[in-house]
C-alpha atoms as a PDB file:
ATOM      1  CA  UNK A   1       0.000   0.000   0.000  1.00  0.00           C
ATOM      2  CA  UNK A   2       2.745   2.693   0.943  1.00  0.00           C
ATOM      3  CA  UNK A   3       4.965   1.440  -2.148  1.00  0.00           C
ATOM      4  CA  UNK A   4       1.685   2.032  -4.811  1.00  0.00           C
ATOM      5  CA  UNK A   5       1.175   5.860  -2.995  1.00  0.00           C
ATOM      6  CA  UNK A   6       4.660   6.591  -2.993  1.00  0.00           C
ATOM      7  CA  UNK A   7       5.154   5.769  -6.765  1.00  0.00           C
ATOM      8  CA  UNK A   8       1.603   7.556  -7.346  1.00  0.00           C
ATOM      9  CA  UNK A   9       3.211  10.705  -5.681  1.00  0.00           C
ATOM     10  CA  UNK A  10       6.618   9.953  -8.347  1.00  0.00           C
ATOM     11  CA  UNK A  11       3.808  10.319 -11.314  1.00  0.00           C
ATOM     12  CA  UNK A  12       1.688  13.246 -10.198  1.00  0.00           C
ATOM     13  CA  UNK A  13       5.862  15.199  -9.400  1.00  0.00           C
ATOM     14  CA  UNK A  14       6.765  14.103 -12.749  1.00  0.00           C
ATOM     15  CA  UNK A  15       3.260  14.701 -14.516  1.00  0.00           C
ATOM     16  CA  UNK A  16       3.085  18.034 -13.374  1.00  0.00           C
ATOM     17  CA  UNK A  17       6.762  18.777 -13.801  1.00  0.00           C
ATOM     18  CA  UNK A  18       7.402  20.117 -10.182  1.00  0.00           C
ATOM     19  CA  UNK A  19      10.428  21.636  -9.151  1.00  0.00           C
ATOM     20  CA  UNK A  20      10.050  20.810  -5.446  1.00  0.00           C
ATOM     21  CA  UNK A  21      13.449  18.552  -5.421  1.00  0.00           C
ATOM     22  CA  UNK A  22      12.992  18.596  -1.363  1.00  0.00           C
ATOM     23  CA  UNK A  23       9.673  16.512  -1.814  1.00  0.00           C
ATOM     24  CA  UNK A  24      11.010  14.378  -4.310  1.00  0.00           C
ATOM     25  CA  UNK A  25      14.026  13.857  -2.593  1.00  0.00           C
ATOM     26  CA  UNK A  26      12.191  12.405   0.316  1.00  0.00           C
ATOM     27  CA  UNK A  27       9.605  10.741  -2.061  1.00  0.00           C
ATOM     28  CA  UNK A  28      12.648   9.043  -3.650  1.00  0.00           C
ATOM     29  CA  UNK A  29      14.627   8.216  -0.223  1.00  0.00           C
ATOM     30  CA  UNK A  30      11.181   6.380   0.838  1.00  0.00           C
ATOM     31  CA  UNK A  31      10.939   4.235  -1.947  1.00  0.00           C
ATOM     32  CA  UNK A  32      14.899   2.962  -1.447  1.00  0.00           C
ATOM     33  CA  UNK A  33      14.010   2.323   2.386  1.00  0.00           C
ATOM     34  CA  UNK A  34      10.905   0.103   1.136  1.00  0.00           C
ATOM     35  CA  UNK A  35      12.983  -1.239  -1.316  1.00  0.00           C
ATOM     36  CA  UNK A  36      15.878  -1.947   0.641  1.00  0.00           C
ATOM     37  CA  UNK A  37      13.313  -3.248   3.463  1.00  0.00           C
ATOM     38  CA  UNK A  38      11.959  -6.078   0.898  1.00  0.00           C
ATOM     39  CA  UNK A  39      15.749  -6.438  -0.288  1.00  0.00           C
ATOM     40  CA  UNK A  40      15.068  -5.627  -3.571  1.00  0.00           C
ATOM     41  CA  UNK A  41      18.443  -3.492  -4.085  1.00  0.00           C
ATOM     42  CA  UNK A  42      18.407  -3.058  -7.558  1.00  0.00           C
ATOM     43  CA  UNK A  43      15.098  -1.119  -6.886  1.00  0.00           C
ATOM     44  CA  UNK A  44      16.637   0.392  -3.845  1.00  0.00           C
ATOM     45  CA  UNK A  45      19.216   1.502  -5.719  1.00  0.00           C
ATOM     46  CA  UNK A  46      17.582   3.033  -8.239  1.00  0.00           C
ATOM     47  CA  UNK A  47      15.844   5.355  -6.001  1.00  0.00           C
ATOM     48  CA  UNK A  48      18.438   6.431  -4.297  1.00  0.00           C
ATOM     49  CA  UNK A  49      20.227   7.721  -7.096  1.00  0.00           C
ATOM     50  CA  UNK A  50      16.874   9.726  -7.988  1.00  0.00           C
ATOM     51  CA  UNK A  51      16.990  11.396  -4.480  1.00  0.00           C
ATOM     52  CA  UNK A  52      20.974  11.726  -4.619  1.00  0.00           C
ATOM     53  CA  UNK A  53      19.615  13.895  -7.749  1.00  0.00           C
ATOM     54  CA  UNK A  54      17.098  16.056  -6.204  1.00  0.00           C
ATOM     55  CA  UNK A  55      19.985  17.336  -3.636  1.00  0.00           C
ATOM     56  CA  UNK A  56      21.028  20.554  -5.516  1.00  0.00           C
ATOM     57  CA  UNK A  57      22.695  22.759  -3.183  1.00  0.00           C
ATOM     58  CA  UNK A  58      21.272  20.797  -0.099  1.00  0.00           C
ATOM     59  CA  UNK A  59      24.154  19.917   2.105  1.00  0.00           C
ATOM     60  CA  UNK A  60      21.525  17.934   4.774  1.00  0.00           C
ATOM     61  CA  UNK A  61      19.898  16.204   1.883  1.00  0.00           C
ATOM     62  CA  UNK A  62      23.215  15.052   0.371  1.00  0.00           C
ATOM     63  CA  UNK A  63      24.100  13.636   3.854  1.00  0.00           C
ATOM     64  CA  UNK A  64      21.015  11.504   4.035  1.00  0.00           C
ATOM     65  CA  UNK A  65      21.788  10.249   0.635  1.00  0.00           C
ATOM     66  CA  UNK A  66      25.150   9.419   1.612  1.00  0.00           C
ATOM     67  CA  UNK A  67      23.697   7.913   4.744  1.00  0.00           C
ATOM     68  CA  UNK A  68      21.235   6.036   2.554  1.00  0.00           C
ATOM     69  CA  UNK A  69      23.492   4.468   0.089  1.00  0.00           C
ATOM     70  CA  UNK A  70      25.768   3.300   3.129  1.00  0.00           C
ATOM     71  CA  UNK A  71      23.087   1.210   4.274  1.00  0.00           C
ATOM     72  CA  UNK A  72      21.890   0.319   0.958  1.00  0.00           C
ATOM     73  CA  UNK A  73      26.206  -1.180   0.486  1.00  0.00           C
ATOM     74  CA  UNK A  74      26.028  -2.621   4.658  1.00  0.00           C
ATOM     75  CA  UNK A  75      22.794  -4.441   3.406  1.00  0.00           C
ATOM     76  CA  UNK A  76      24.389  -6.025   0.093  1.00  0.00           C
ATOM     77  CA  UNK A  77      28.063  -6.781   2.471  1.00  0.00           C
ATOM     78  CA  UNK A  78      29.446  -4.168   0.165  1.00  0.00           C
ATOM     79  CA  UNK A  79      31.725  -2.760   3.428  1.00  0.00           C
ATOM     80  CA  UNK A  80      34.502  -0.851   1.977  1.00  0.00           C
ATOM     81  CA  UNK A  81      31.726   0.725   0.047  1.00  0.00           C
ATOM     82  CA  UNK A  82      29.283   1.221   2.992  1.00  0.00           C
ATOM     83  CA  UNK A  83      32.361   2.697   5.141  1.00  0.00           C
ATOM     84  CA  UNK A  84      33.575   5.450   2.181  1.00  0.00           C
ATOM     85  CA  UNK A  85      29.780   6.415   1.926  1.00  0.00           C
ATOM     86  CA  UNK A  86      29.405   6.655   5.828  1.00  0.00           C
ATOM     87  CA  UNK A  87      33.291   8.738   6.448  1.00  0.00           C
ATOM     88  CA  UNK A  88      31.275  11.224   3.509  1.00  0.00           C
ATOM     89  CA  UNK A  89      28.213  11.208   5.313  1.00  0.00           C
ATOM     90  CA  UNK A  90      29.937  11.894   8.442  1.00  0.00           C
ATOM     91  CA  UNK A  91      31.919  15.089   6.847  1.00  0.00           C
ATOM     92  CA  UNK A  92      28.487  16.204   5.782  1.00  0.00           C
ATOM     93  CA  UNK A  93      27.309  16.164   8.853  1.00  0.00           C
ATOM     94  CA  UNK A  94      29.645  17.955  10.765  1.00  0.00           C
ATOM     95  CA  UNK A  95      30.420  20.888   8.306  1.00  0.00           C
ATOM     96  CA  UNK A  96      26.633  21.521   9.243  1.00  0.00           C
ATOM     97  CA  UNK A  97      27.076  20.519  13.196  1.00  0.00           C
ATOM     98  CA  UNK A  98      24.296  17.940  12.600  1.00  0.00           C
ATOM     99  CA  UNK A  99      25.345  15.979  16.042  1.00  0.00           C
ATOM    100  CA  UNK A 100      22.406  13.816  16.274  1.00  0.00           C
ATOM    101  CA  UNK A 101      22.700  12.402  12.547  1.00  0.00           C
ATOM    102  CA  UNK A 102      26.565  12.642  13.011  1.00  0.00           C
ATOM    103  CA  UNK A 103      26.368   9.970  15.932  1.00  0.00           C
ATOM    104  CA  UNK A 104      23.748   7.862  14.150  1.00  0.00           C
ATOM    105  CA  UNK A 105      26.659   7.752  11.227  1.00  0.00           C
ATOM    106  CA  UNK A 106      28.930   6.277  14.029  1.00  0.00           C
ATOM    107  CA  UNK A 107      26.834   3.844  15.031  1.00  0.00           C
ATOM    108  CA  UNK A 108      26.696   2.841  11.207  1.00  0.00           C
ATOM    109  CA  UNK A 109      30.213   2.713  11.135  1.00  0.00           C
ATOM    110  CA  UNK A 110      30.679   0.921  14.196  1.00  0.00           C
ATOM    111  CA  UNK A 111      28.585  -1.623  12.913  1.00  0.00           C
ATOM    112  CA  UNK A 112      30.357  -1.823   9.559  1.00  0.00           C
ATOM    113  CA  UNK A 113      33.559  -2.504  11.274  1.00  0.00           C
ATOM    114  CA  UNK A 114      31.936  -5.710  13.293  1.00  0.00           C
ATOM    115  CA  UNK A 115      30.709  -6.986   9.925  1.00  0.00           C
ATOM    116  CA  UNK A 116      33.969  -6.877   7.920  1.00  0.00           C
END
């Protein structure tokens, strides 16, 4: 149900040409978590880049799409991958003195480190 209203709200942005990247961004970075949830990382994927694309000049946004395609590499064991994403994340994140999403980035990594 969420997947079909999240890709409805993908065609009415695109139909209607909007130039909102911040809601398309998030529309995007909810369809790779739903994705990535049913582990369908191709799809994941996908979506990500999309919302890596709606970014422009959006420091915070960039540094959940970091964020996002670290988890999307931890998921696939991708961990050199995950860990590059998650150090970029982390810069991100503390160029804007985002603490909270700076410490949930060293959890990540953390948890990268156990797995390789």
């Amino acid at each position: 149900m969420a997947l079909s209203r999240y890709e409805a709200a993908v065609d009415i942005a695109t139909h209607f040409d909007w130039q909102e990247h911040e809601q398309l961004f998030w529309i995007h970075w909810a369809l790779a978590r739903q994705f990535r949830d049913e582990k369908r990382f191709d799809d994941a994927q996908s979506h990500a880049e999309h919302a890596k694309s709606h970014t422009i000049n959006d420091e915070y946004l960039l540094g959940h799409a970091t964020k996002l395609q670290a988890i999307l590499w931890t998921k696939q064991k991708k961990y050199e991958e995950a860990r590059s994403e998650t150090l970029r994340a982390m810069e991100i994140y503390e160029k804007l003195g985002a603490t909270s999403d700076l410490k949930r980035c060293g959890r990540l990594l953390q948890r990268i480190g156990r797995a390789m």
